[in-house]
N, C-alpha and C. Protein backbone atom coordinates (compact mmCIF):
# COMPACT_ATOMS: atom_id res chain seq x y z
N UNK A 1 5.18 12.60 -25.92
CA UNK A 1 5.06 12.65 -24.48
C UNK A 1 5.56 11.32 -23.90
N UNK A 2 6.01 11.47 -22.88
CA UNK A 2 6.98 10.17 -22.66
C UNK A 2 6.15 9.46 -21.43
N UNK A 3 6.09 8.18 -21.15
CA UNK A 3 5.23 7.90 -20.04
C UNK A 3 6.13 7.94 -18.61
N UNK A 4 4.54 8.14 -17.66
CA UNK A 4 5.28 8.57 -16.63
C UNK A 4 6.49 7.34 -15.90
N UNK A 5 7.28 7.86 -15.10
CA UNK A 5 8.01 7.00 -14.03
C UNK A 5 7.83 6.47 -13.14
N UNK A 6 8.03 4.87 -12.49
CA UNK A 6 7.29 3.99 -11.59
C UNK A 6 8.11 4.72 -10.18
N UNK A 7 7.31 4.81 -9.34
CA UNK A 7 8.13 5.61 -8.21
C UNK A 7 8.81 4.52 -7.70
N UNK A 8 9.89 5.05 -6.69
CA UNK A 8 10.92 4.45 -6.14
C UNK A 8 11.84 5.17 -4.73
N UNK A 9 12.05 4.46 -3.73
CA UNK A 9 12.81 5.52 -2.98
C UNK A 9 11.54 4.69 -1.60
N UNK A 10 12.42 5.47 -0.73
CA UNK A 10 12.41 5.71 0.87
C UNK A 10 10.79 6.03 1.06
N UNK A 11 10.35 7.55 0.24
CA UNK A 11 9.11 7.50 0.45
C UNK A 11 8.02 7.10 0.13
N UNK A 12 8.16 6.07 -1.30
CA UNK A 12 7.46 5.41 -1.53
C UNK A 12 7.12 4.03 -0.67
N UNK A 13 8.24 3.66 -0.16
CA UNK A 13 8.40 2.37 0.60
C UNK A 13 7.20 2.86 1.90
N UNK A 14 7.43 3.94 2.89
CA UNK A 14 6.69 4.28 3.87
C UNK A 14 5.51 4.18 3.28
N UNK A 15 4.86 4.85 1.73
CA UNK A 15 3.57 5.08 1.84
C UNK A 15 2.73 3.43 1.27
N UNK A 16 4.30 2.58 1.16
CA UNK A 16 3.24 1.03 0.71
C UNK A 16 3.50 1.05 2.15
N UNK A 17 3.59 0.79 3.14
CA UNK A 17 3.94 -0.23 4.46
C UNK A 17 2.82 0.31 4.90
N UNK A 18 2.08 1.40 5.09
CA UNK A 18 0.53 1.90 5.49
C UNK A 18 -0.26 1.48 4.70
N UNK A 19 -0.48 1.77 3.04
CA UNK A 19 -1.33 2.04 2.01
C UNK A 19 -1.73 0.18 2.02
N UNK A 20 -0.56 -0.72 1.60
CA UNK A 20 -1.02 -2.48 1.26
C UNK A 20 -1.76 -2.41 2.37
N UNK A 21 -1.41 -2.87 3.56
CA UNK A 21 -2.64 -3.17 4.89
C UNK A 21 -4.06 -2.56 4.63
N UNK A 22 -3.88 -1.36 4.54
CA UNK A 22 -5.39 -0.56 4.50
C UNK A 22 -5.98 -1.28 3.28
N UNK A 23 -5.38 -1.22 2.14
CA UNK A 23 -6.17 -2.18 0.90
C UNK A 23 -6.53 -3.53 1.20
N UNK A 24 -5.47 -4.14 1.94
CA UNK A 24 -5.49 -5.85 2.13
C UNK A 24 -6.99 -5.61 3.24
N UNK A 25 -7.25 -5.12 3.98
CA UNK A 25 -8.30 -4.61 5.11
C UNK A 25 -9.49 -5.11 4.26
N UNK A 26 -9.68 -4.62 2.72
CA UNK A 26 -10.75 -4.75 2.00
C UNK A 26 -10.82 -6.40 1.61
N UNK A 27 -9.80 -6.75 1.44
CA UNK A 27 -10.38 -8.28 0.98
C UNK A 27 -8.90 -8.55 0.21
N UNK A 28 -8.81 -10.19 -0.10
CA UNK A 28 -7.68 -10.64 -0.67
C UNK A 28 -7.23 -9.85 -2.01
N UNK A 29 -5.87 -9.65 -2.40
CA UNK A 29 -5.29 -9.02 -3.41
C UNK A 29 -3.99 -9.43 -3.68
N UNK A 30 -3.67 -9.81 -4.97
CA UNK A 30 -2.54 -9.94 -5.78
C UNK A 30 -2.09 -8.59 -5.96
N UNK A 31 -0.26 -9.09 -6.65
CA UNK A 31 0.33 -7.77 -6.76
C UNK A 31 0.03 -7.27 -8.07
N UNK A 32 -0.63 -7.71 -8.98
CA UNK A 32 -1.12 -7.00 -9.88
C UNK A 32 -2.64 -6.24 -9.50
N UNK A 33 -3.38 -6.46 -8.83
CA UNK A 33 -4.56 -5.60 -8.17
C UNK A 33 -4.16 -4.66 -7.95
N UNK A 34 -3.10 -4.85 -6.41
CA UNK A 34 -2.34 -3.89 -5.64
C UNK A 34 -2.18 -2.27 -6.35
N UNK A 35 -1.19 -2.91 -7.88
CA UNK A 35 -0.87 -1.56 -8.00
C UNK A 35 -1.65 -1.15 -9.26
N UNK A 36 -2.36 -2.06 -9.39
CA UNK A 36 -3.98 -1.37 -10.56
C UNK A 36 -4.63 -0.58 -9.49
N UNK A 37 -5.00 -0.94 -8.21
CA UNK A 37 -5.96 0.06 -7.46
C UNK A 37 -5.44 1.00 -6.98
N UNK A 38 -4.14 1.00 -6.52
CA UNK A 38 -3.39 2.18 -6.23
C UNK A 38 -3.55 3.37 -7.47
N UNK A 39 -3.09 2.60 -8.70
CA UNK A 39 -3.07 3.81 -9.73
C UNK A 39 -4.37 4.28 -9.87
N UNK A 40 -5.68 3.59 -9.96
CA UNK A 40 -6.67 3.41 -9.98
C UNK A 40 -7.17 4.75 -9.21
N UNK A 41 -7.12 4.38 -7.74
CA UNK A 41 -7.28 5.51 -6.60
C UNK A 41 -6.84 6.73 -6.23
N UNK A 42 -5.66 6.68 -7.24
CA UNK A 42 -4.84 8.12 -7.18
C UNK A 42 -5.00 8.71 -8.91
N UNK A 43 -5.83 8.43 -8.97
CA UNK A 43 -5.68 9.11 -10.61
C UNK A 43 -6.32 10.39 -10.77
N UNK A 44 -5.59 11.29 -11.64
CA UNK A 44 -5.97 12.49 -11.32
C UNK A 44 -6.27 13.19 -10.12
N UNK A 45 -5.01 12.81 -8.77
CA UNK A 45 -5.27 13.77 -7.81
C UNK A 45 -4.68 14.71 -8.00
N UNK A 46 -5.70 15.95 -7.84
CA UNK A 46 -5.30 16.98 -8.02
C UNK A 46 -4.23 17.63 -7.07
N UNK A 47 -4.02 17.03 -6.02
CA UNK A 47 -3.37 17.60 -4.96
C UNK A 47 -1.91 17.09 -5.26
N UNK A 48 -1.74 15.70 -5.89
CA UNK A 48 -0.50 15.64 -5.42
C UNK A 48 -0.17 15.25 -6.86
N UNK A 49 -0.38 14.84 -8.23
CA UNK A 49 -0.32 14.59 -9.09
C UNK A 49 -1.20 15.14 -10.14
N UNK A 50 -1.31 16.28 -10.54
CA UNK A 50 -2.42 16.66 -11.77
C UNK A 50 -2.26 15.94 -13.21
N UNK A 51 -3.20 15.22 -13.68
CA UNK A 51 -3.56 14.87 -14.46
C UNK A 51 -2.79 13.52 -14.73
N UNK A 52 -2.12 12.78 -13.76
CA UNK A 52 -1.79 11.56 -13.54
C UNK A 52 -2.29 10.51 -12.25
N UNK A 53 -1.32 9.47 -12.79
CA UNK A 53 -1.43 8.58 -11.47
C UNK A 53 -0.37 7.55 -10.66
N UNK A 54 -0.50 7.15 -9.72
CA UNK A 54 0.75 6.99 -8.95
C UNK A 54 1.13 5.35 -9.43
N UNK A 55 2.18 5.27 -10.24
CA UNK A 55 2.69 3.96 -10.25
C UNK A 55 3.93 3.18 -9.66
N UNK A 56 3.98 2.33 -9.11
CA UNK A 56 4.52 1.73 -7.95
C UNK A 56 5.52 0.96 -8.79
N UNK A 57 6.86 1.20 -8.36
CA UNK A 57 7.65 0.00 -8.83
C UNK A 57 7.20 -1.23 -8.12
N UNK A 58 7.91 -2.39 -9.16
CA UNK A 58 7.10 -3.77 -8.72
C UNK A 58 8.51 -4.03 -7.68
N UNK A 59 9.92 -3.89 -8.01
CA UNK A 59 10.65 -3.98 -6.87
C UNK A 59 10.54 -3.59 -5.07
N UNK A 60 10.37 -2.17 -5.77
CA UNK A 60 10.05 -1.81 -4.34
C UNK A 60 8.24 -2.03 -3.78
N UNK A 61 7.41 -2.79 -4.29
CA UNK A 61 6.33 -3.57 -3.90
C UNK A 61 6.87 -4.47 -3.37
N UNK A 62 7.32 -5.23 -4.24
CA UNK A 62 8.12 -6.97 -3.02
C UNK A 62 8.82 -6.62 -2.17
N UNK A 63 9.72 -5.42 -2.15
CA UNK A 63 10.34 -5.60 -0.55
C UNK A 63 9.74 -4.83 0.74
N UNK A 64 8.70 -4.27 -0.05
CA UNK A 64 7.46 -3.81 1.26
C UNK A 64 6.50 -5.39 1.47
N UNK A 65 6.26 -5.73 0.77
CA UNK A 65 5.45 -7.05 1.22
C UNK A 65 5.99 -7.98 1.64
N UNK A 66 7.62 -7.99 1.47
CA UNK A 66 8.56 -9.30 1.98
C UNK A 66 8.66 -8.94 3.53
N UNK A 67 8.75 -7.16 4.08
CA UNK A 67 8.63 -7.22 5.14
C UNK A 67 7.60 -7.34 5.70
N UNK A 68 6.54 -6.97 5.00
CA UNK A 68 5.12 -7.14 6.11
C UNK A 68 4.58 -8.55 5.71
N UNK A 69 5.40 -9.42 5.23
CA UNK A 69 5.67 -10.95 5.73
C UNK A 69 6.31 -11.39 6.66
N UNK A 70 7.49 -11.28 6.81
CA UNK A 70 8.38 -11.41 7.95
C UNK A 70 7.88 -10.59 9.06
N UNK A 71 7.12 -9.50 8.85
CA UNK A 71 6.60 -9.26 10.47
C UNK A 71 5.20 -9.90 10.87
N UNK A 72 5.18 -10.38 10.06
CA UNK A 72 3.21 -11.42 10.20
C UNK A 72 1.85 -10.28 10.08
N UNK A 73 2.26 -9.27 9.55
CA UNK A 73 1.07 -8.25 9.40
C UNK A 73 0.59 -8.64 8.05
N UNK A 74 0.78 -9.43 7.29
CA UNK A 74 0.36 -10.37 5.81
C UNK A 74 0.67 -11.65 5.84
N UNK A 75 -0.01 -12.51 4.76
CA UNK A 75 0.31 -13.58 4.76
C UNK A 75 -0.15 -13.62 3.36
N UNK A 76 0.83 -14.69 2.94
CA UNK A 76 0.40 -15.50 1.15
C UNK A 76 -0.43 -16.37 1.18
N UNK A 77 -1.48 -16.06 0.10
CA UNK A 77 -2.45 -17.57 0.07
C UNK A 77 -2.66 -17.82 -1.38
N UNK A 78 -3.44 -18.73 -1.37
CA UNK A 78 -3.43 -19.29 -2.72
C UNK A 78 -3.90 -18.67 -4.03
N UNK A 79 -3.34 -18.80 -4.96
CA UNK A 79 -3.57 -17.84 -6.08
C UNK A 79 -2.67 -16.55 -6.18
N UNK A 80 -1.40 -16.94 -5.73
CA UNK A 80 -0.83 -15.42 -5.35
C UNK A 80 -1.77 -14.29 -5.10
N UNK A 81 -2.05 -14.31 -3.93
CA UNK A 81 -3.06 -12.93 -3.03
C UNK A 81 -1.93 -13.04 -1.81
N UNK A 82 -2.50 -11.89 -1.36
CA UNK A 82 -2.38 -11.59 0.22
C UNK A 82 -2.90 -11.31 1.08
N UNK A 83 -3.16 -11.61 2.11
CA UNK A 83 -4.44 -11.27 3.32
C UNK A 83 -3.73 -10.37 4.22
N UNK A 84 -4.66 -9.85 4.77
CA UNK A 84 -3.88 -9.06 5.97
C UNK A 84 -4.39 -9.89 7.26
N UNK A 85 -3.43 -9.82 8.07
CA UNK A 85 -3.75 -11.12 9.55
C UNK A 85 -3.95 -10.43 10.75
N UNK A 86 -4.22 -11.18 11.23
CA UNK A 86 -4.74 -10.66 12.88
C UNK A 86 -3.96 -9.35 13.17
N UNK A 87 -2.68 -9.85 13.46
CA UNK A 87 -1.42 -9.10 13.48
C UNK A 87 -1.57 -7.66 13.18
N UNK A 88 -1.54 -7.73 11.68
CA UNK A 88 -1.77 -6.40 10.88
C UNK A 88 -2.93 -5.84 10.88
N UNK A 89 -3.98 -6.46 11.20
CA UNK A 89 -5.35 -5.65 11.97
C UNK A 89 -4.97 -5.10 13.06
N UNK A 90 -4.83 -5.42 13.95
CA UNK A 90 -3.82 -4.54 15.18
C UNK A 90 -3.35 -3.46 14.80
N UNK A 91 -1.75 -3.94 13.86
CA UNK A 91 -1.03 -2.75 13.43
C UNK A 91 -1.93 -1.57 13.04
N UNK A 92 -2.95 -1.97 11.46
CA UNK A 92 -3.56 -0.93 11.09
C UNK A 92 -4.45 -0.03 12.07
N UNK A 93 -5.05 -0.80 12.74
CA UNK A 93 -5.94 -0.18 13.86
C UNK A 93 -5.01 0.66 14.87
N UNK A 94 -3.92 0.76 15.33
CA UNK A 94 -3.02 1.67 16.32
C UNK A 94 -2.56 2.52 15.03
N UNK A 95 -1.95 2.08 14.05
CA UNK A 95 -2.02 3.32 13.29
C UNK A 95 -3.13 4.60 13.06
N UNK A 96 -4.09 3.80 12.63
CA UNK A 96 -5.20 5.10 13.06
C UNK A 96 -5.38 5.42 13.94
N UNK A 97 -5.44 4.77 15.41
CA UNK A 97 -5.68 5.61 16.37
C UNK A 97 -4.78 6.56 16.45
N UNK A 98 -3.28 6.34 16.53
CA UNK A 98 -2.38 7.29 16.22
C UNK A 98 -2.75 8.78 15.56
N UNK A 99 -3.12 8.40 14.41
CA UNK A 99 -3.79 9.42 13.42
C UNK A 99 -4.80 10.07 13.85
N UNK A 100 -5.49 9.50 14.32
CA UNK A 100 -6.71 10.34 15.04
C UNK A 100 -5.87 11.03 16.18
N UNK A 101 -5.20 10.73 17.15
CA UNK A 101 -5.00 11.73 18.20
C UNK A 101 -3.76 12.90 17.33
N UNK A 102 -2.73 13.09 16.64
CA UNK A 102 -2.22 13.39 15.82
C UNK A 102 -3.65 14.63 14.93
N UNK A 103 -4.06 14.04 14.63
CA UNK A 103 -5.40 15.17 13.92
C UNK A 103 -6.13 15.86 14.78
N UNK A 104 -6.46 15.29 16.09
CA UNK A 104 -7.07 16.32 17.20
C UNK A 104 -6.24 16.65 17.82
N UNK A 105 -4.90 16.67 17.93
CA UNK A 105 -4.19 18.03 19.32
C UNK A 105 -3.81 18.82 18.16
């Protein structure tokens, strides 16, 4: 059995530029956390992966976090972590509201 493939592509990129913030929300994280809790959190979903879990290329991790550096919705701190900043509290917060009106009409 061959192991699985680190995803890659367009839609993976969209689902880090939501998914890092909402994690960073919880408290500081390196990019090795990052994509331990991702796989971590998606393991064995039945809905979108049976009997696996979602692994993140580390490429396309840095160039989702290089932009949500350059837009100030993260920031680097010591120990290679990342915080999420004022900024990206905002962002995340209009994203859900988004989502919420989106789920009720």
């Amino acid at each position: 059995m061959s192991s699985p493939k680190a995803r890659r592509g367009a839609g993976i990129r969209e689902f880090l530029k939501y998914y890092l913030p909402l994690m960073l929300d919880e408290g500081p994280m390196t990019k090795e956390e990052m994509v331990e809790t991702i796989r971590e959190r998606s393991s064995d979903n039945e809905r979108f992966r049976p009997g696996s879990s979602l692994l993140i290329d580390g490429e396309e991790l840095n160039r989702v976090l290089q932009m949500l550096l350059k837009d100030g919705r993260i920031s680097a701190v010591e120990g290679d972590r990342f915080i999420l900043t004022e900024e990206g509290r905002k962002a995340l917060q209009r994203m859900n509201e988004l989502k919420g009106q989106v789920k009720n009409s």
